[in-house]
PDB file of N, CA and C in Angstrom:
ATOM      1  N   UNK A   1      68.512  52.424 140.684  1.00  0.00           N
ATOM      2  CA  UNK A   1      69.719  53.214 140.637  1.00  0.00           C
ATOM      3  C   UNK A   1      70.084  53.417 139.156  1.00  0.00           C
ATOM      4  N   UNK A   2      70.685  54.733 138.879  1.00  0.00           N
ATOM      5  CA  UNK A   2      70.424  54.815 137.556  1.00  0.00           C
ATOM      6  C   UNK A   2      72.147  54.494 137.250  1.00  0.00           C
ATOM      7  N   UNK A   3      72.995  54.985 136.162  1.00  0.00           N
ATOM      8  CA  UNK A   3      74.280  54.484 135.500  1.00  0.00           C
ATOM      9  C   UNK A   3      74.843  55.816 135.978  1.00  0.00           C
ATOM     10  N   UNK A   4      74.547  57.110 136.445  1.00  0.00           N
ATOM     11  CA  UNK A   4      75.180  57.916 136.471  1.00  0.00           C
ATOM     12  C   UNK A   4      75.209  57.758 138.150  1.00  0.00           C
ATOM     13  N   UNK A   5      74.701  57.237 139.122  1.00  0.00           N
ATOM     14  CA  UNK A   5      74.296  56.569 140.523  1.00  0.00           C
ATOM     15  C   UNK A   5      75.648  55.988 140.904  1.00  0.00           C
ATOM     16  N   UNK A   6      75.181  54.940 139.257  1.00  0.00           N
ATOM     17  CA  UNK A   6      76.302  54.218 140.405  1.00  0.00           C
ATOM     18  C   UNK A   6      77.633  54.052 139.890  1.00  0.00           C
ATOM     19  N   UNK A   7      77.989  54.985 139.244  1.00  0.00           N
ATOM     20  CA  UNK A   7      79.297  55.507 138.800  1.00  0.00           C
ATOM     21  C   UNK A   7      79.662  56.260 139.889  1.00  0.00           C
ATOM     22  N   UNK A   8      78.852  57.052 140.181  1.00  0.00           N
ATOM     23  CA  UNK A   8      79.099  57.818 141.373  1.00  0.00           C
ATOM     24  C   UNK A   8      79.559  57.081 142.697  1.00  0.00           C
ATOM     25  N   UNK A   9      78.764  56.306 142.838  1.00  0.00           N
ATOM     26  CA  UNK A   9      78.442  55.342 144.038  1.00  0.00           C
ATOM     27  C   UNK A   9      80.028  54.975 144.323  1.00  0.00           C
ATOM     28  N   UNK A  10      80.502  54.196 142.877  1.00  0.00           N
ATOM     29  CA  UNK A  10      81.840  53.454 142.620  1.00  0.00           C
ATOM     30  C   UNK A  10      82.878  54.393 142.644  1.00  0.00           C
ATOM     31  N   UNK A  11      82.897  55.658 142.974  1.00  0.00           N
ATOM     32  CA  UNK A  11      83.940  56.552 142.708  1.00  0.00           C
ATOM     33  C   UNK A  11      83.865  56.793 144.125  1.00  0.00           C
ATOM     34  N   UNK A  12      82.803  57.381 144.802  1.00  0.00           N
ATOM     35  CA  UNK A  12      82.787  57.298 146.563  1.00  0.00           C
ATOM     36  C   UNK A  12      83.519  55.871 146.523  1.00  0.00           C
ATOM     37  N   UNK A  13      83.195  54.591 146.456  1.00  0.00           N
ATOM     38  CA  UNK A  13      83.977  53.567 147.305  1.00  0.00           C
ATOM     39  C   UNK A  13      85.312  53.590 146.956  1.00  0.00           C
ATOM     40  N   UNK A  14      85.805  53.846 145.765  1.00  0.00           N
ATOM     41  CA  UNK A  14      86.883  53.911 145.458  1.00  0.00           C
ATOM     42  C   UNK A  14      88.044  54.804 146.531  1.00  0.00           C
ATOM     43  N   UNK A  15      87.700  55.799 146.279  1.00  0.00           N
ATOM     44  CA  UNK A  15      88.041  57.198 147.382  1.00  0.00           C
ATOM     45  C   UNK A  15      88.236  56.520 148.569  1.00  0.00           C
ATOM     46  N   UNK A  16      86.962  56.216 149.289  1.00  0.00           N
ATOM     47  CA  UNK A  16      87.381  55.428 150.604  1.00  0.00           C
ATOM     48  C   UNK A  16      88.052  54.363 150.690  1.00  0.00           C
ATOM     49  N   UNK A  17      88.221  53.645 149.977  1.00  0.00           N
ATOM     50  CA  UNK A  17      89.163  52.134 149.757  1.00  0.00           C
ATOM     51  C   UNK A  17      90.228  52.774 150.171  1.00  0.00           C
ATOM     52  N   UNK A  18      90.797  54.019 149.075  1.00  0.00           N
ATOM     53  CA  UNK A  18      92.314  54.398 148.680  1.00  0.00           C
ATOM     54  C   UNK A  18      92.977  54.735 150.275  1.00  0.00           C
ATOM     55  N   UNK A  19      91.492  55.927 150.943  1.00  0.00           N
ATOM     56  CA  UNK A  19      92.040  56.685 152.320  1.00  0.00           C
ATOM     57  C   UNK A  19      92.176  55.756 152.917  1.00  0.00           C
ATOM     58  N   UNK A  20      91.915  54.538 153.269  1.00  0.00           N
ATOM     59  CA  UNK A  20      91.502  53.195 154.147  1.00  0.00           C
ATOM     60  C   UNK A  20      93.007  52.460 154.253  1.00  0.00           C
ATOM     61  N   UNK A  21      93.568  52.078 152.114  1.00  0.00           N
ATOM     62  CA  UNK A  21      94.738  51.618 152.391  1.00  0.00           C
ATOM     63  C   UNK A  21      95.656  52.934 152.480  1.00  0.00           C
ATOM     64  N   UNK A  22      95.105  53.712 152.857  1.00  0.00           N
ATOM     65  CA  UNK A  22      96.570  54.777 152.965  1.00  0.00           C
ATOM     66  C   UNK A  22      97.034  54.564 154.746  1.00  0.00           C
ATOM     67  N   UNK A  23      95.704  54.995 155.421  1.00  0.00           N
ATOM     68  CA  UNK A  23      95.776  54.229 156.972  1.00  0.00           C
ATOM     69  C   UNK A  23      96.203  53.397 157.578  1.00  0.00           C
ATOM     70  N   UNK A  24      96.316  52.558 156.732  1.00  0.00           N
ATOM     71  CA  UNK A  24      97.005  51.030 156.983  1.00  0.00           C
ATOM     72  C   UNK A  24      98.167  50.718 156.899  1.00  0.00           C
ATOM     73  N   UNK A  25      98.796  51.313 155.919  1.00  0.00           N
ATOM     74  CA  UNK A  25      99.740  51.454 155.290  1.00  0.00           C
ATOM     75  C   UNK A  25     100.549  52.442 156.271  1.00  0.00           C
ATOM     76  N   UNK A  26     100.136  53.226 156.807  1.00  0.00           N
ATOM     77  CA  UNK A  26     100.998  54.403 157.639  1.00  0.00           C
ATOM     78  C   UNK A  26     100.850  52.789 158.909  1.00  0.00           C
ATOM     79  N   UNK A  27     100.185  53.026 159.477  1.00  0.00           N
ATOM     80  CA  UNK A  27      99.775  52.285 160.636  1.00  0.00           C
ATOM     81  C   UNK A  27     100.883  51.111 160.743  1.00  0.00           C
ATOM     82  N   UNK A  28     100.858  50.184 159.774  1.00  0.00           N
ATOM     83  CA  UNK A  28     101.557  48.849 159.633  1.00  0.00           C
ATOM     84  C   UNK A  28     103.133  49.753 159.494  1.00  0.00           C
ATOM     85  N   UNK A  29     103.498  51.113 158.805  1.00  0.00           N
ATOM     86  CA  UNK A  29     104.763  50.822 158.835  1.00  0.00           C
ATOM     87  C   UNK A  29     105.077  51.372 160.487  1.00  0.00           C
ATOM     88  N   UNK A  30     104.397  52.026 161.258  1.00  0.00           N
ATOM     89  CA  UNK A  30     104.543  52.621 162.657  1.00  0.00           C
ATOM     90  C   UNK A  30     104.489  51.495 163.194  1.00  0.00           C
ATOM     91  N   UNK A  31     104.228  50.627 163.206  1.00  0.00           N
ATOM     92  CA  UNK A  31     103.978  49.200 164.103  1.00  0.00           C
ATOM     93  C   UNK A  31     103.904  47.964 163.611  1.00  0.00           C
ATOM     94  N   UNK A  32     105.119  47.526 162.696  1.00  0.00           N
ATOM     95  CA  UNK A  32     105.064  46.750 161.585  1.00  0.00           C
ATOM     96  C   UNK A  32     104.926  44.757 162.592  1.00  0.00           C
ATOM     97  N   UNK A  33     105.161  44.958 164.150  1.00  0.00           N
ATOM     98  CA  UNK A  33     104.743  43.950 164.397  1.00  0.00           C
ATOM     99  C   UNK A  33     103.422  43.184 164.859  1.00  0.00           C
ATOM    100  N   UNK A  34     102.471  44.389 164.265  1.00  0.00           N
ATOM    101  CA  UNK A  34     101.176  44.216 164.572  1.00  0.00           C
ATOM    102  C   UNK A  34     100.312  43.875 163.249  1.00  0.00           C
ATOM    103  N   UNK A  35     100.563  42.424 162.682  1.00  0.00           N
ATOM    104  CA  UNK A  35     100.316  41.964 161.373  1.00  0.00           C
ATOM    105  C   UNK A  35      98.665  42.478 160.880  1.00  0.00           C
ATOM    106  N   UNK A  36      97.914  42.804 162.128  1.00  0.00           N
ATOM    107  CA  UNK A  36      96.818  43.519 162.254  1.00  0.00           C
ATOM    108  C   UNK A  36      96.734  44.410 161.086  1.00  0.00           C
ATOM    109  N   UNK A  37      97.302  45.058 160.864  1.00  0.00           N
ATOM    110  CA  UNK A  37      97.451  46.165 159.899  1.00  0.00           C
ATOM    111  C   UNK A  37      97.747  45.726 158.803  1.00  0.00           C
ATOM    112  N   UNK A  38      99.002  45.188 158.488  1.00  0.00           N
ATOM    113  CA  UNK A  38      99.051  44.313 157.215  1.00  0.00           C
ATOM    114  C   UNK A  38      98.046  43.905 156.518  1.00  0.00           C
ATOM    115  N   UNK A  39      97.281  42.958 157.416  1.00  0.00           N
ATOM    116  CA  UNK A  39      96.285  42.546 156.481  1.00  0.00           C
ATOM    117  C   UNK A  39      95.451  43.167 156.274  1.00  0.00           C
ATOM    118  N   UNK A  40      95.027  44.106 157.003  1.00  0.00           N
ATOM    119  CA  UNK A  40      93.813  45.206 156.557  1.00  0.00           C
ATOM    120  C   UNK A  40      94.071  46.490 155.397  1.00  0.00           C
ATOM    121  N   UNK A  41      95.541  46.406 155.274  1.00  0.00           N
ATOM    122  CA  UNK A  41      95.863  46.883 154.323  1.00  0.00           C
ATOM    123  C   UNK A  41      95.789  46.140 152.924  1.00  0.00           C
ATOM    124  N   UNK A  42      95.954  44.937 153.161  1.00  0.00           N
ATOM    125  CA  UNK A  42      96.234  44.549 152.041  1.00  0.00           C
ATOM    126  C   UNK A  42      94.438  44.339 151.745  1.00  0.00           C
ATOM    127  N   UNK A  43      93.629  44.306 152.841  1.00  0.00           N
ATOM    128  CA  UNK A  43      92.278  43.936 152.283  1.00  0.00           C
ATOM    129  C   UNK A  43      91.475  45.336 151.602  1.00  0.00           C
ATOM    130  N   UNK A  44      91.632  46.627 151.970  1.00  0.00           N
ATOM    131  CA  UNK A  44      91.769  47.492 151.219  1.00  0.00           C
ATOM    132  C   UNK A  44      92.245  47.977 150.261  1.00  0.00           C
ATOM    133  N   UNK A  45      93.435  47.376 149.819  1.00  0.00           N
ATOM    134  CA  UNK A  45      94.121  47.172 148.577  1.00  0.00           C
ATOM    135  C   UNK A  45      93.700  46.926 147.461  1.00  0.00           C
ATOM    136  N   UNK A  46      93.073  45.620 147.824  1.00  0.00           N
ATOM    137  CA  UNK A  46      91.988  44.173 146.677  1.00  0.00           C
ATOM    138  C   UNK A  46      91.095  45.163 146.891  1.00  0.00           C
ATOM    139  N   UNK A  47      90.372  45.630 147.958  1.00  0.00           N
ATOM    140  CA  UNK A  47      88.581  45.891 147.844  1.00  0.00           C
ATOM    141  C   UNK A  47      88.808  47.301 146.598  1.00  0.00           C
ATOM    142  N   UNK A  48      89.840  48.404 147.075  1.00  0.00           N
ATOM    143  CA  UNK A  48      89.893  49.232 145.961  1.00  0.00           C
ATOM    144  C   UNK A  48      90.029  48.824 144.477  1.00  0.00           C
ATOM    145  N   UNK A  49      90.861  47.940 144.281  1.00  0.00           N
ATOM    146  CA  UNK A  49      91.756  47.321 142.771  1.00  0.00           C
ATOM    147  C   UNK A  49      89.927  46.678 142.260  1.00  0.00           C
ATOM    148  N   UNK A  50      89.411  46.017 143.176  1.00  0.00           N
ATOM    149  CA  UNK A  50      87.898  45.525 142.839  1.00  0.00           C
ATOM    150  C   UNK A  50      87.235  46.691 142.414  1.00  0.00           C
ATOM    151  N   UNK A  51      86.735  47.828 143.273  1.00  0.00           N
ATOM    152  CA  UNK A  51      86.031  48.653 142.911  1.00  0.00           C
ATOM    153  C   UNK A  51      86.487  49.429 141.588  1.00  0.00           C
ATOM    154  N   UNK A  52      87.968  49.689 141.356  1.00  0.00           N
ATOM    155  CA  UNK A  52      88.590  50.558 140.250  1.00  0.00           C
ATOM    156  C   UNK A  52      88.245  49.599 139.299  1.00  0.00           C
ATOM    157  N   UNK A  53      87.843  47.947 139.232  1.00  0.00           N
ATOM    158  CA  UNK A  53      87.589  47.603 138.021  1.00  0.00           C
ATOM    159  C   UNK A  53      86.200  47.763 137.700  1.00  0.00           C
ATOM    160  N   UNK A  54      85.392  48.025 139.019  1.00  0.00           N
ATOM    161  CA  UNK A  54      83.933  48.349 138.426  1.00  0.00           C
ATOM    162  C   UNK A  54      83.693  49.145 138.059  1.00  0.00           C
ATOM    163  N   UNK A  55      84.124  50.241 138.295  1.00  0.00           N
ATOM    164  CA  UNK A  55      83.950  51.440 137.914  1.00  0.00           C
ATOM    165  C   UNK A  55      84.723  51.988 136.552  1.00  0.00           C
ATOM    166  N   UNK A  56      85.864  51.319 136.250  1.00  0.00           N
ATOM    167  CA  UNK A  56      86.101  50.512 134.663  1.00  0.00           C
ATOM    168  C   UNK A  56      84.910  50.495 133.810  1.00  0.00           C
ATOM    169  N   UNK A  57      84.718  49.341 134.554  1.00  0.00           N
ATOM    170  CA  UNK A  57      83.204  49.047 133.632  1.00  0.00           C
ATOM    171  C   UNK A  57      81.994  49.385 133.378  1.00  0.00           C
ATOM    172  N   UNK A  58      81.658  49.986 134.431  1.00  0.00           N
ATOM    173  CA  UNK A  58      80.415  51.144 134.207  1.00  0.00           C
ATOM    174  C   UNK A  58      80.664  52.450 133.441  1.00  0.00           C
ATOM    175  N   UNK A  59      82.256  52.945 133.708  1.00  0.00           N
ATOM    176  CA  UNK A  59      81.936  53.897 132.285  1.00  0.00           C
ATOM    177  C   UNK A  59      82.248  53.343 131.021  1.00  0.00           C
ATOM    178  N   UNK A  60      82.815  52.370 130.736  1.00  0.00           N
ATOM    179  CA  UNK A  60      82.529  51.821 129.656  1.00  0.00           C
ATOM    180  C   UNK A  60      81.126  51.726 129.045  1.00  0.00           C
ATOM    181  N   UNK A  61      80.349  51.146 129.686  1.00  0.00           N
ATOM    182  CA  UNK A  61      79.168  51.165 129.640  1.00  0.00           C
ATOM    183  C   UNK A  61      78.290  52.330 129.353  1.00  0.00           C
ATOM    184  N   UNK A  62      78.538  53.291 130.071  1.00  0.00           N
ATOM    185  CA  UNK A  62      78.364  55.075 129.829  1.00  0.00           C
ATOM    186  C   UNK A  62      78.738  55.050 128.537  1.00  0.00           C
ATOM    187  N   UNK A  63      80.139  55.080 128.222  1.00  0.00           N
ATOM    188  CA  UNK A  63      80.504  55.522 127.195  1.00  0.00           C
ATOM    189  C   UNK A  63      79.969  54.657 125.877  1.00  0.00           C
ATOM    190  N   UNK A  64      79.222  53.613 125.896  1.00  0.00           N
ATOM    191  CA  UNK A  64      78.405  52.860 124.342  1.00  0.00           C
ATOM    192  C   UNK A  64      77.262  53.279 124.131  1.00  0.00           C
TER     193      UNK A  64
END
């Protein structure tokens, strides 16, 4: 996989993380006693905030 791959790669997961906690986030406030949602929001939350730092770092990397 080359650096321009998986910049790419990291910008697709990113994207889907974001739509994922946006889902959740609607979901949990429509049915806020179904902690179900909560946490899957919040685990999309971290998995995006993770990916936005990799993808941090790979264009850093691009960019030296």
């Amino acid at each position: 996989m080359t650096k321009d791959q998986l910049i790419e790669n990291l910008k697709i997961s990113v994207m889907y993380s974001r739509e994922q906690e946006a889902l959740y986030l609607e979901k949990r406030t429509d049915h806020p006693e179904m902690t179900v949602w909560s946490d899957m929001h919040e685990w999309y939350q971290g998995r995006a905030a993770a990916f936005d730092s990799a993808l941090e770092m790979a264009q850093r990397l691009e960019d030296a």
